[in-house]
PDB file of N, CA and C in Angstrom:
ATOM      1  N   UNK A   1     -10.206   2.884  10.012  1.00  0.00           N
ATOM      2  CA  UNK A   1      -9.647   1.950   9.066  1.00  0.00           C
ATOM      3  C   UNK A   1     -10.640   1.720   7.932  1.00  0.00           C
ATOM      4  N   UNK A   2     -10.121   1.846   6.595  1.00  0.00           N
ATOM      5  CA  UNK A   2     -10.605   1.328   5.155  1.00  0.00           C
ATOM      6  C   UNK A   2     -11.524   0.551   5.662  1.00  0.00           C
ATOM      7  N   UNK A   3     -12.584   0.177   4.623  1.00  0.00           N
ATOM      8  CA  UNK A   3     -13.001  -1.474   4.324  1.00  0.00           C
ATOM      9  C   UNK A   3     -12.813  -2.104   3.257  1.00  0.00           C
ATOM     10  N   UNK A   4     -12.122  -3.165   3.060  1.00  0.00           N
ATOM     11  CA  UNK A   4     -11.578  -4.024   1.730  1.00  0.00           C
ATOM     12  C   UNK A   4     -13.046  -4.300   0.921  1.00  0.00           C
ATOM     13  N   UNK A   5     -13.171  -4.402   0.033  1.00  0.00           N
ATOM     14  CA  UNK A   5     -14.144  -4.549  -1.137  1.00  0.00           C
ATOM     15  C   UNK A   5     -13.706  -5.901  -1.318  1.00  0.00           C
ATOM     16  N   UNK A   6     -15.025  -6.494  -1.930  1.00  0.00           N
ATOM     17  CA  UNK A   6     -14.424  -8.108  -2.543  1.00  0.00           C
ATOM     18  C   UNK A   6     -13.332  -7.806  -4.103  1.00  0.00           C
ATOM     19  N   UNK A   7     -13.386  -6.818  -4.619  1.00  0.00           N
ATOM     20  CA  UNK A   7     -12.853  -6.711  -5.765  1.00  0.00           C
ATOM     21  C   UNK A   7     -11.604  -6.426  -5.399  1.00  0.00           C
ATOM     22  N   UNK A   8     -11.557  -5.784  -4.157  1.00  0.00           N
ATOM     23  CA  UNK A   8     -10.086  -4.964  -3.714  1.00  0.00           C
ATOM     24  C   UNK A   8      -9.847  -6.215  -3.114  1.00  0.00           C
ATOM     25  N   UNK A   9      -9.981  -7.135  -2.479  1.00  0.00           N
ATOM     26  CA  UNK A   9      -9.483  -8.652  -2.147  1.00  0.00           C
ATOM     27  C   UNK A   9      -9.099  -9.092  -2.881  1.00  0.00           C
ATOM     28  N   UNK A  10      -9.757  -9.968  -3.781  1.00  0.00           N
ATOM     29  CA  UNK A  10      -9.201 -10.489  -4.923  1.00  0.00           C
ATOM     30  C   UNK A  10      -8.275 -10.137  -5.951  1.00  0.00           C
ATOM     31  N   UNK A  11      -7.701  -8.783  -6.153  1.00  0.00           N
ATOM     32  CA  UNK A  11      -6.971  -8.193  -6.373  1.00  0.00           C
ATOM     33  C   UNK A  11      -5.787  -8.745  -5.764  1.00  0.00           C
ATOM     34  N   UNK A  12      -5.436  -8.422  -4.551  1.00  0.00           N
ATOM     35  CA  UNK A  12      -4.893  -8.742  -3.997  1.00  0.00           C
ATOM     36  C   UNK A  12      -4.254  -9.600  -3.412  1.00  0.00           C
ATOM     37  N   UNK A  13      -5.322 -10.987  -3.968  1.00  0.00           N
ATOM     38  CA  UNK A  13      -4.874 -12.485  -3.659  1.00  0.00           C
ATOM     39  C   UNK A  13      -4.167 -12.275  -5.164  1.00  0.00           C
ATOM     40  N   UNK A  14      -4.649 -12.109  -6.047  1.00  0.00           N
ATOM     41  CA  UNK A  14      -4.308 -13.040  -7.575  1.00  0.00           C
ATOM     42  C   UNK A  14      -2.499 -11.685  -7.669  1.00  0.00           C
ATOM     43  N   UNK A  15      -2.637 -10.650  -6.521  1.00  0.00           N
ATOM     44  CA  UNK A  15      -1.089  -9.969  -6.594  1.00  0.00           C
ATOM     45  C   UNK A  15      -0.129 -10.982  -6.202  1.00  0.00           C
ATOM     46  N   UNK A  16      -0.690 -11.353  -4.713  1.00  0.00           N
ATOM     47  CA  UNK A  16       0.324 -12.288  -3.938  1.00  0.00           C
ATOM     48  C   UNK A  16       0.469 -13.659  -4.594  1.00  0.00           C
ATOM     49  N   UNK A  17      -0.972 -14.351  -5.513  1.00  0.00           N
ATOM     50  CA  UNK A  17      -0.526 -15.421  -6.175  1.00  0.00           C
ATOM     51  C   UNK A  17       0.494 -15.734  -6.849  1.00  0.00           C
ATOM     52  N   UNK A  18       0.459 -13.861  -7.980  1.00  0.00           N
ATOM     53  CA  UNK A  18       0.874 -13.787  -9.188  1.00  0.00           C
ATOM     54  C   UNK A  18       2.785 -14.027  -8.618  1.00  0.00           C
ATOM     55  N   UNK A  19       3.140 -12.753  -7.657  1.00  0.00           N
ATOM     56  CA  UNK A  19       4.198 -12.834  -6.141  1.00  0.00           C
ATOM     57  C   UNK A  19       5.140 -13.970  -6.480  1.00  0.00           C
ATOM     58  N   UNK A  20       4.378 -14.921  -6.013  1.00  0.00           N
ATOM     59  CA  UNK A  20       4.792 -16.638  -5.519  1.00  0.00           C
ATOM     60  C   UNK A  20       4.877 -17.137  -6.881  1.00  0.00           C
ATOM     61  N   UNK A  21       4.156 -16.990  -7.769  1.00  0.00           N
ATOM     62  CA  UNK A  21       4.443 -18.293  -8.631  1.00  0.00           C
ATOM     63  C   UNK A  21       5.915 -17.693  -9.540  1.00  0.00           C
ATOM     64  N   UNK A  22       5.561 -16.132  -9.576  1.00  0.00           N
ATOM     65  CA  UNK A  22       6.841 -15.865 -10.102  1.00  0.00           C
ATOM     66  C   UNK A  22       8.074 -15.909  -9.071  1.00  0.00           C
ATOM     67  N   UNK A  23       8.079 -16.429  -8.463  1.00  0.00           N
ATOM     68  CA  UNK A  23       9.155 -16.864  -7.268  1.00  0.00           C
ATOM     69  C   UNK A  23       9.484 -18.297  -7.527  1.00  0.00           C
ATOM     70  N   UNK A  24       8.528 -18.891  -7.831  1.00  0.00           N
ATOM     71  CA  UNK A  24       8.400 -20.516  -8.205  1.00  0.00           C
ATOM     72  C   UNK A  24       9.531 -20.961  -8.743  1.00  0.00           C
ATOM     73  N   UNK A  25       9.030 -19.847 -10.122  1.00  0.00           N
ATOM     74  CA  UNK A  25       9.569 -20.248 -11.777  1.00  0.00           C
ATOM     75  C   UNK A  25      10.941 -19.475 -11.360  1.00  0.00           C
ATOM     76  N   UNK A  26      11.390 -19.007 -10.687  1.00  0.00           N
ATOM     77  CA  UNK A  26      12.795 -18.340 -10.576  1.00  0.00           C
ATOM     78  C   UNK A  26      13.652 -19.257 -10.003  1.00  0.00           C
ATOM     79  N   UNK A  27      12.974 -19.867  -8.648  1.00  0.00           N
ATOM     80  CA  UNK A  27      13.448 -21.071  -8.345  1.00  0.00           C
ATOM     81  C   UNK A  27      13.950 -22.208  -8.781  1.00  0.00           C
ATOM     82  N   UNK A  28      12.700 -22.512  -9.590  1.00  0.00           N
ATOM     83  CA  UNK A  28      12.879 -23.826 -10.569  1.00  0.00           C
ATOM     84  C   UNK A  28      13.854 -23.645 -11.632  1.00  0.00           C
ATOM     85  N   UNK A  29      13.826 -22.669 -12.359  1.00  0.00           N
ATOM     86  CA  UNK A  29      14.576 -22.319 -13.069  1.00  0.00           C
ATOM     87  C   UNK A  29      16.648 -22.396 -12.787  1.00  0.00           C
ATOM     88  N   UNK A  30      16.295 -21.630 -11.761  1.00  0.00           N
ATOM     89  CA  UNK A  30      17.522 -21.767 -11.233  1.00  0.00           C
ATOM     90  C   UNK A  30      18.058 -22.957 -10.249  1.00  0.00           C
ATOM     91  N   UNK A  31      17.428 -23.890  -9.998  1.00  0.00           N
ATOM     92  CA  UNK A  31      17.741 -25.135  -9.590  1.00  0.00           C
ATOM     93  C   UNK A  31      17.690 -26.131 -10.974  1.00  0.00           C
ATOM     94  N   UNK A  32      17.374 -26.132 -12.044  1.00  0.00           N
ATOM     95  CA  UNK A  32      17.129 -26.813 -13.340  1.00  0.00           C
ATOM     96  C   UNK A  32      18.593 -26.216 -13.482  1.00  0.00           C
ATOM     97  N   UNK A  33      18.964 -25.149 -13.847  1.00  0.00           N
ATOM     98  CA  UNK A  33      20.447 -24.786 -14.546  1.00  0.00           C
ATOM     99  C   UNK A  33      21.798 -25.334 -13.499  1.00  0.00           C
ATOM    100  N   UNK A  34      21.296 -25.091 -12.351  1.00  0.00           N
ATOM    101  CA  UNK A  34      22.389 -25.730 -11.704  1.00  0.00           C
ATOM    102  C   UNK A  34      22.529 -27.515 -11.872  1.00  0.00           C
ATOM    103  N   UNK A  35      21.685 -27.976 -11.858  1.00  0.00           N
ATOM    104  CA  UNK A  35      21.584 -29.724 -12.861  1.00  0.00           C
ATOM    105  C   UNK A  35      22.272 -29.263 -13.641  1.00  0.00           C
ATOM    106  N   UNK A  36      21.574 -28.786 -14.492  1.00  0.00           N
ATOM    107  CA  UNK A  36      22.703 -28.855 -15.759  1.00  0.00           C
ATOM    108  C   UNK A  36      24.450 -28.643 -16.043  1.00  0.00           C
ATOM    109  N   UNK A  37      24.727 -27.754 -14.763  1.00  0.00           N
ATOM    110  CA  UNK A  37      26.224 -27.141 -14.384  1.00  0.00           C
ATOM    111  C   UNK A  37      26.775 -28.503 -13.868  1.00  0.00           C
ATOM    112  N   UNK A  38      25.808 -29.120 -12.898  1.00  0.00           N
ATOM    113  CA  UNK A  38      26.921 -30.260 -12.305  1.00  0.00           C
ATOM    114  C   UNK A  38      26.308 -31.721 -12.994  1.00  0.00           C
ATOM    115  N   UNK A  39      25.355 -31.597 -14.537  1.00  0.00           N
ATOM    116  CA  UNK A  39      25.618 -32.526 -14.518  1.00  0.00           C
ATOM    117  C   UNK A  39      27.063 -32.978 -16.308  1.00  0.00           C
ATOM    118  N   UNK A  40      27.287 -31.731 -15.743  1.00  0.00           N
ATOM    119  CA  UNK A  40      28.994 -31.488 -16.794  1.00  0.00           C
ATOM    120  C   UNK A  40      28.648 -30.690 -18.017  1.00  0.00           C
ATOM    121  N   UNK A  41      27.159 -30.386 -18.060  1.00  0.00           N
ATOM    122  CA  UNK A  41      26.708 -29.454 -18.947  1.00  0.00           C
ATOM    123  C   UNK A  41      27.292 -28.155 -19.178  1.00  0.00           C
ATOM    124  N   UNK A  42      27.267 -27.186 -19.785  1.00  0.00           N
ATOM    125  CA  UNK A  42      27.529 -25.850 -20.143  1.00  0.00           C
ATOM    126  C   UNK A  42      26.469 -25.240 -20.596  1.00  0.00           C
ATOM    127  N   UNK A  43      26.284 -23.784 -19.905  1.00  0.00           N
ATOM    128  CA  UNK A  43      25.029 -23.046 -20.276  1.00  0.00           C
ATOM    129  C   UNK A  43      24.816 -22.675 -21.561  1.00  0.00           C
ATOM    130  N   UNK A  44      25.837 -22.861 -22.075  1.00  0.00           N
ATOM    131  CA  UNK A  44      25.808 -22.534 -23.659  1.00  0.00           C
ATOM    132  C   UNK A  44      25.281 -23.347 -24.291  1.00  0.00           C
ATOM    133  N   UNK A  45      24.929 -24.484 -23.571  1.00  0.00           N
ATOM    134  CA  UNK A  45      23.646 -25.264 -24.193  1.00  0.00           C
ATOM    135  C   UNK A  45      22.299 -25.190 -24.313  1.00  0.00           C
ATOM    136  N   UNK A  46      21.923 -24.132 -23.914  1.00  0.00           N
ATOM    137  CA  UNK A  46      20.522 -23.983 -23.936  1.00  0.00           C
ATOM    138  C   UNK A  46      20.353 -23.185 -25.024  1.00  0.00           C
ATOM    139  N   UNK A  47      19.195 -23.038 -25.521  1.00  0.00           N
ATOM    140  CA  UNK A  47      18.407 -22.325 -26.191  1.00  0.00           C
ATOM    141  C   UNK A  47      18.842 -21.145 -26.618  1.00  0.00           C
ATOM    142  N   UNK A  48      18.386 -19.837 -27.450  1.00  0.00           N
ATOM    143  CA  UNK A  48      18.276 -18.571 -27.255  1.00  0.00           C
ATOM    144  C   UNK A  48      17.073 -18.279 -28.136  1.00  0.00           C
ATOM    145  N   UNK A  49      15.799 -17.546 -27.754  1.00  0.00           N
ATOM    146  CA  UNK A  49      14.938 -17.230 -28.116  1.00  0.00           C
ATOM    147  C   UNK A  49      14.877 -15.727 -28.714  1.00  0.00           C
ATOM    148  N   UNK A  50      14.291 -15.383 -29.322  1.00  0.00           N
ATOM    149  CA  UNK A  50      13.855 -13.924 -29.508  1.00  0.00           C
ATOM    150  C   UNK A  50      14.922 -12.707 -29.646  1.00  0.00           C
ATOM    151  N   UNK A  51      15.946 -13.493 -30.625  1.00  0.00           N
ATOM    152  CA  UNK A  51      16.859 -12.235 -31.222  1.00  0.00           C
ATOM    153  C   UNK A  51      16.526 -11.480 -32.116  1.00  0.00           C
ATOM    154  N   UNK A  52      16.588 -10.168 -31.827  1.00  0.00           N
ATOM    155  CA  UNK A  52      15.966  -9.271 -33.287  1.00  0.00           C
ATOM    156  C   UNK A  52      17.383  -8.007 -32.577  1.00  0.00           C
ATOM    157  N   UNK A  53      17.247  -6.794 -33.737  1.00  0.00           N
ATOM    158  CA  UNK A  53      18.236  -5.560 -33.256  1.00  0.00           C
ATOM    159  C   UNK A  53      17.974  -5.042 -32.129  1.00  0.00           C
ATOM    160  N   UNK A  54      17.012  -4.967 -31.487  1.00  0.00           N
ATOM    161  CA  UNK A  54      16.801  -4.113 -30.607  1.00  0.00           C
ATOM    162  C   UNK A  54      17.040  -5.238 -28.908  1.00  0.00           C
ATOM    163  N   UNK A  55      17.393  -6.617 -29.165  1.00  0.00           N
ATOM    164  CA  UNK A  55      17.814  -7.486 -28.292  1.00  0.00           C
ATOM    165  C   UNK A  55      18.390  -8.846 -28.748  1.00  0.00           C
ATOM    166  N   UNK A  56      19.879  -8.247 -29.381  1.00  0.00           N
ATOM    167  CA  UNK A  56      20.709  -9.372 -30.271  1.00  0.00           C
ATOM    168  C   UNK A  56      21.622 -10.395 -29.424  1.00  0.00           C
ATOM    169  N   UNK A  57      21.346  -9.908 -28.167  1.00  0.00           N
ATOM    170  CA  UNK A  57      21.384 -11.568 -27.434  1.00  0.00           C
ATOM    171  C   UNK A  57      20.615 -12.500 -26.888  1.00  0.00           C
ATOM    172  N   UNK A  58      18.854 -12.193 -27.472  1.00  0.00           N
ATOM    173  CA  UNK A  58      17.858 -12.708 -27.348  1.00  0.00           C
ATOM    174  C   UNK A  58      17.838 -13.133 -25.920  1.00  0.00           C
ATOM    175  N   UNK A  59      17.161 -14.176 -25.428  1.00  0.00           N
ATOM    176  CA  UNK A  59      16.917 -14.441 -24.286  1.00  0.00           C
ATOM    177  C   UNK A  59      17.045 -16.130 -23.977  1.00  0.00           C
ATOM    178  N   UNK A  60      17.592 -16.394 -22.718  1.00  0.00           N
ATOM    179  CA  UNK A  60      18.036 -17.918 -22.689  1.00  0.00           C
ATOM    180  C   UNK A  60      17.023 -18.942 -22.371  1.00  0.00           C
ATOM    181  N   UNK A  61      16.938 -20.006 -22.575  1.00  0.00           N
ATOM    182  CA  UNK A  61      16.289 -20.589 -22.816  1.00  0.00           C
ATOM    183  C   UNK A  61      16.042 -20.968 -20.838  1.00  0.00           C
ATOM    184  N   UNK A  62      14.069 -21.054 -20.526  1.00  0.00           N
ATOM    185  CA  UNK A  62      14.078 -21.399 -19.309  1.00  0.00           C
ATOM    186  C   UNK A  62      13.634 -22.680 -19.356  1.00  0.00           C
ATOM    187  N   UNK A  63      14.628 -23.432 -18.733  1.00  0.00           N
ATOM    188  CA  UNK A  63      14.870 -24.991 -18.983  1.00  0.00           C
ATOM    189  C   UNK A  63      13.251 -25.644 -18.093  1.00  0.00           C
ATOM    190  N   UNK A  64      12.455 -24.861 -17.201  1.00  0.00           N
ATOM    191  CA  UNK A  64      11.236 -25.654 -17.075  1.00  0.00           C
ATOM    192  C   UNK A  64       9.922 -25.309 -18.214  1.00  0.00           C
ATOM    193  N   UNK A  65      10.133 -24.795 -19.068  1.00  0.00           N
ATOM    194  CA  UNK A  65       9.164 -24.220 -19.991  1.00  0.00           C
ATOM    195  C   UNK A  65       9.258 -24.991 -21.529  1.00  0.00           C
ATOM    196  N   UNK A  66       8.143 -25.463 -22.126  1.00  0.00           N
ATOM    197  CA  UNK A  66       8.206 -26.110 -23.500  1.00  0.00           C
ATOM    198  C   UNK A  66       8.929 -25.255 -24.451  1.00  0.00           C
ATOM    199  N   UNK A  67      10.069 -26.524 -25.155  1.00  0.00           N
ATOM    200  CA  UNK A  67      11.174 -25.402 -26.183  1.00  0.00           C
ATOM    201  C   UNK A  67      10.435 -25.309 -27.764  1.00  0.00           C
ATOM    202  N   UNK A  68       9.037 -25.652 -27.951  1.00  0.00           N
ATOM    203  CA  UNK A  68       8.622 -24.677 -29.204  1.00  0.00           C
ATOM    204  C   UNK A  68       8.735 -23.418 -29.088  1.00  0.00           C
ATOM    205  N   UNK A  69       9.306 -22.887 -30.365  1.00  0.00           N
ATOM    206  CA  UNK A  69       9.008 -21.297 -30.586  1.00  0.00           C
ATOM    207  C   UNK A  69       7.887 -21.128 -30.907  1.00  0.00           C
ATOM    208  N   UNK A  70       6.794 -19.760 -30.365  1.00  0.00           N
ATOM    209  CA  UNK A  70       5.983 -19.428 -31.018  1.00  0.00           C
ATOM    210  C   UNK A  70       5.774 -17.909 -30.742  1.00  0.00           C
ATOM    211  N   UNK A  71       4.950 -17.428 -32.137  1.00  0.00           N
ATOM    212  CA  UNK A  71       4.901 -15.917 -32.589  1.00  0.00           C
ATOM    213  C   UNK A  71       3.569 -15.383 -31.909  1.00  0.00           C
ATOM    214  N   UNK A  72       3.849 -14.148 -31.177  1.00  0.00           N
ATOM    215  CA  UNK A  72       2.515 -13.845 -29.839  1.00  0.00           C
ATOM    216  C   UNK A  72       2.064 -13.118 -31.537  1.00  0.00           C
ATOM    217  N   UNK A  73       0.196 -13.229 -31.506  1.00  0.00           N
ATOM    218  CA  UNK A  73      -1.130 -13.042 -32.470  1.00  0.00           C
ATOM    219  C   UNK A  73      -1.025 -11.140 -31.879  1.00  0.00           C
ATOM    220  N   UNK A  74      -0.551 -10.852 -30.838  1.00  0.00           N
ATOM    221  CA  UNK A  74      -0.715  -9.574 -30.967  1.00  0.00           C
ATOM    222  C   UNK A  74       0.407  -8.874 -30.706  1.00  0.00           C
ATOM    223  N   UNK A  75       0.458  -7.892 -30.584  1.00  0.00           N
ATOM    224  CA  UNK A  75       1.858  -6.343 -30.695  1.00  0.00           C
ATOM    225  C   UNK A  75       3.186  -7.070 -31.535  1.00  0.00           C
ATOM    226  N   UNK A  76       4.488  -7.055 -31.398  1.00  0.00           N
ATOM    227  CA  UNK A  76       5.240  -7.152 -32.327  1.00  0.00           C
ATOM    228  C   UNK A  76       5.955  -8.795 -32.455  1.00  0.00           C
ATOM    229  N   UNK A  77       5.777  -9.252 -33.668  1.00  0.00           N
ATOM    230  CA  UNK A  77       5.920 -10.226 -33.901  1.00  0.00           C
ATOM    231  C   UNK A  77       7.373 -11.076 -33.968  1.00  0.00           C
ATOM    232  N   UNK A  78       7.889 -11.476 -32.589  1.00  0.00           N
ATOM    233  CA  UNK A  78       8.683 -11.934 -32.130  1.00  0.00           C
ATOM    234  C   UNK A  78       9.061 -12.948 -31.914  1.00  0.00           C
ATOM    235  N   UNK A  79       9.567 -14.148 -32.016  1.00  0.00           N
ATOM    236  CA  UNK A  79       9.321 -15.500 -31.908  1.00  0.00           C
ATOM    237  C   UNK A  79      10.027 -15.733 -30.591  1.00  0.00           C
ATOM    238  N   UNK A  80       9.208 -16.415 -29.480  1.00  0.00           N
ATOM    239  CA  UNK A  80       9.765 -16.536 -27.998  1.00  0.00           C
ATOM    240  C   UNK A  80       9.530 -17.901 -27.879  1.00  0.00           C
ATOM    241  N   UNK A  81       9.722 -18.021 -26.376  1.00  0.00           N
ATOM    242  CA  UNK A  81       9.589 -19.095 -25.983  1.00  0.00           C
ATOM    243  C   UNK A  81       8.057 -19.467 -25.026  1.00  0.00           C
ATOM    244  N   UNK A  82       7.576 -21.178 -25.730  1.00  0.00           N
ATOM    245  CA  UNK A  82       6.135 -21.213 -25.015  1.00  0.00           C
ATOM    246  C   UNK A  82       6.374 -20.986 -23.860  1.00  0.00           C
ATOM    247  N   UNK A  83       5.600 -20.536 -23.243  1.00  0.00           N
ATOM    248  CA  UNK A  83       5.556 -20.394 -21.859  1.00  0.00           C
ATOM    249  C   UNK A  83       5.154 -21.605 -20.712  1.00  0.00           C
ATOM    250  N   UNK A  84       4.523 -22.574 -21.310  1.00  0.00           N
ATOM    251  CA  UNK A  84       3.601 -23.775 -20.759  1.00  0.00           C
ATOM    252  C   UNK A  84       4.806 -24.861 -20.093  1.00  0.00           C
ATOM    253  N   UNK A  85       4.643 -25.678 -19.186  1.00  0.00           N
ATOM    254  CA  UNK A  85       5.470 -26.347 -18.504  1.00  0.00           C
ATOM    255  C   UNK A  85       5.637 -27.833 -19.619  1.00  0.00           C
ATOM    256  N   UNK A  86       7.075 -28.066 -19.196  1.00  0.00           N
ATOM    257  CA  UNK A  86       7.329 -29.370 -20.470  1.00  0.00           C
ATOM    258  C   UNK A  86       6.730 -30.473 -19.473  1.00  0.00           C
ATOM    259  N   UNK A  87       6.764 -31.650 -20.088  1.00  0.00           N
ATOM    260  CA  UNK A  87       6.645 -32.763 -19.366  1.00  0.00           C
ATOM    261  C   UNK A  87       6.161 -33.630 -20.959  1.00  0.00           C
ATOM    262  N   UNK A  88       5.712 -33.682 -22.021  1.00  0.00           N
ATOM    263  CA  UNK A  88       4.902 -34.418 -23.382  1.00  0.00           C
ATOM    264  C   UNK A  88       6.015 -33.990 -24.451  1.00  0.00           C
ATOM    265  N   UNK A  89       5.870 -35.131 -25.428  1.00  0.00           N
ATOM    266  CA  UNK A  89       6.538 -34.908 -26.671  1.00  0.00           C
ATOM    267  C   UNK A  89       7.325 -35.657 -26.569  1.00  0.00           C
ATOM    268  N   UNK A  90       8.677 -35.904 -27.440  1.00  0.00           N
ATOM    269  CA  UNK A  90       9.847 -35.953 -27.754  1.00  0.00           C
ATOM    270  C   UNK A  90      10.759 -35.932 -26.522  1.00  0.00           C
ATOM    271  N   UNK A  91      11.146 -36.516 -25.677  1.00  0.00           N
ATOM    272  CA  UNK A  91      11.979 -36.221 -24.961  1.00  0.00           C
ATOM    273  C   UNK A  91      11.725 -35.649 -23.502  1.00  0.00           C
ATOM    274  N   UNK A  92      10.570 -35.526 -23.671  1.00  0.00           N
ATOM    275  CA  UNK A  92       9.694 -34.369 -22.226  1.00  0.00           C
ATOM    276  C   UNK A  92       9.697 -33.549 -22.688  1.00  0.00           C
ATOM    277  N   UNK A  93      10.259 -32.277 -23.461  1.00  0.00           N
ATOM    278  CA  UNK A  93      10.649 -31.023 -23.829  1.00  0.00           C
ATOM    279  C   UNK A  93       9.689 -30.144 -23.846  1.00  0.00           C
ATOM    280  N   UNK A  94       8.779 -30.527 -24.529  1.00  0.00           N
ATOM    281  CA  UNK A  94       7.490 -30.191 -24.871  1.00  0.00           C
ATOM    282  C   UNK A  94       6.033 -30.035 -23.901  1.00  0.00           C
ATOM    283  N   UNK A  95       5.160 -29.355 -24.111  1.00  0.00           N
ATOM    284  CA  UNK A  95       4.046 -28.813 -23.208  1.00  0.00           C
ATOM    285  C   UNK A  95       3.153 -29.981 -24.197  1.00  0.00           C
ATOM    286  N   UNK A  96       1.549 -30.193 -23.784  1.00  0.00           N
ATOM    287  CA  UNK A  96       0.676 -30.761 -24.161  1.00  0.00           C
ATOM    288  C   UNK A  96       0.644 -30.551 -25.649  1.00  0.00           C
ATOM    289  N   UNK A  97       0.469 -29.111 -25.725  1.00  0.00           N
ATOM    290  CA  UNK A  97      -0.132 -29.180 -27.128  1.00  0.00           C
ATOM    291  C   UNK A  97       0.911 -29.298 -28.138  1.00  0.00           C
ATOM    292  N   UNK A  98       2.228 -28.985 -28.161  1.00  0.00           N
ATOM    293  CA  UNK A  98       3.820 -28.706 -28.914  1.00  0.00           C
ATOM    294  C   UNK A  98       3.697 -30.082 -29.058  1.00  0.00           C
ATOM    295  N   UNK A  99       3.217 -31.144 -27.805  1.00  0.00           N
ATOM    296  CA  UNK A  99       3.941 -32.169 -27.577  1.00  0.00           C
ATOM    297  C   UNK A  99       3.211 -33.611 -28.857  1.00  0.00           C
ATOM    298  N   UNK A 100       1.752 -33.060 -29.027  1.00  0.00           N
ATOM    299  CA  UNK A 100       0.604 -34.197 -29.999  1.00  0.00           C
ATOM    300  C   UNK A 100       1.379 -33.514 -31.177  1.00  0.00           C
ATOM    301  N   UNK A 101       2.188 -32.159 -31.572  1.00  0.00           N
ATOM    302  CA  UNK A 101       2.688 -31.737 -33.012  1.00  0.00           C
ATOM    303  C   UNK A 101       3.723 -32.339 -32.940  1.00  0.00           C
ATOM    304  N   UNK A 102       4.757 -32.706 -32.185  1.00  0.00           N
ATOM    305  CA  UNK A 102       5.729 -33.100 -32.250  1.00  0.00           C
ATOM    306  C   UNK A 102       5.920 -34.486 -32.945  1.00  0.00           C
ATOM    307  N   UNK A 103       5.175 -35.370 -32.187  1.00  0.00           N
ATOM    308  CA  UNK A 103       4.590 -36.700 -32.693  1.00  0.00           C
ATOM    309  C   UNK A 103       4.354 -36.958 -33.798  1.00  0.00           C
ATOM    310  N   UNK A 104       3.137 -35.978 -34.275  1.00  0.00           N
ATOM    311  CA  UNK A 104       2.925 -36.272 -35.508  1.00  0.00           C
ATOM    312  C   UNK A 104       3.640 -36.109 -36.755  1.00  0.00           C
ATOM    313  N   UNK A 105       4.505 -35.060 -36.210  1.00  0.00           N
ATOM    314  CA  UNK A 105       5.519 -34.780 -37.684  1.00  0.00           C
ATOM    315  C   UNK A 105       6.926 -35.743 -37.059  1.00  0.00           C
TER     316      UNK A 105
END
């Protein structure tokens, strides 16, 4: 039998971390939209981020994530959705930092 390396460990934790949390956010996500279904909402209320030609039904809005748009500093300049968890701002909507811009304007 192999012997695991500390590098080949840790690898391997931050796989199974990475695993779970994207299990999390699938969860959450999909328990957030079902609120919204029974609480008489329609999905057509959410968001749509990041329409351009090559994906002209952009992408729906994930109701646990802050709803500023912002443009990623590297490869193609797309306007998505923050990625950071809401809870600040206006309404909750907003992540920490969206949430002190929000305020101020």
């Amino acid at each position: 039998m192999r012997e695991i390396k500390g590098w080949q460990r840790l690898t391997y934790l931050l796989l199974i971390f990475w695993v779970l949390s994207l299990g999390l956010l699938i969860y959450e996500t999909n328990k957030a939209e079902k609120e919204i279904a029974t609480q008489g909402g329609d999905m057509s209320d959410l968001r749509i981020y990041g329409k351009w030609d090559g994906n002209p039904n952009g992408t729906k809005e994930n109701v646990t994530c802050c709803i500023a748009k912002v443009v990623p500093l590297t490869g193609f300049p797309i306007p998505r959705q923050c990625y950071r968890k809401r809870g600040r701002g206006p309404g909750g909507l907003y992540c920490t930092q969206h949430g002190k811009i929000e305020e101020v304007l």
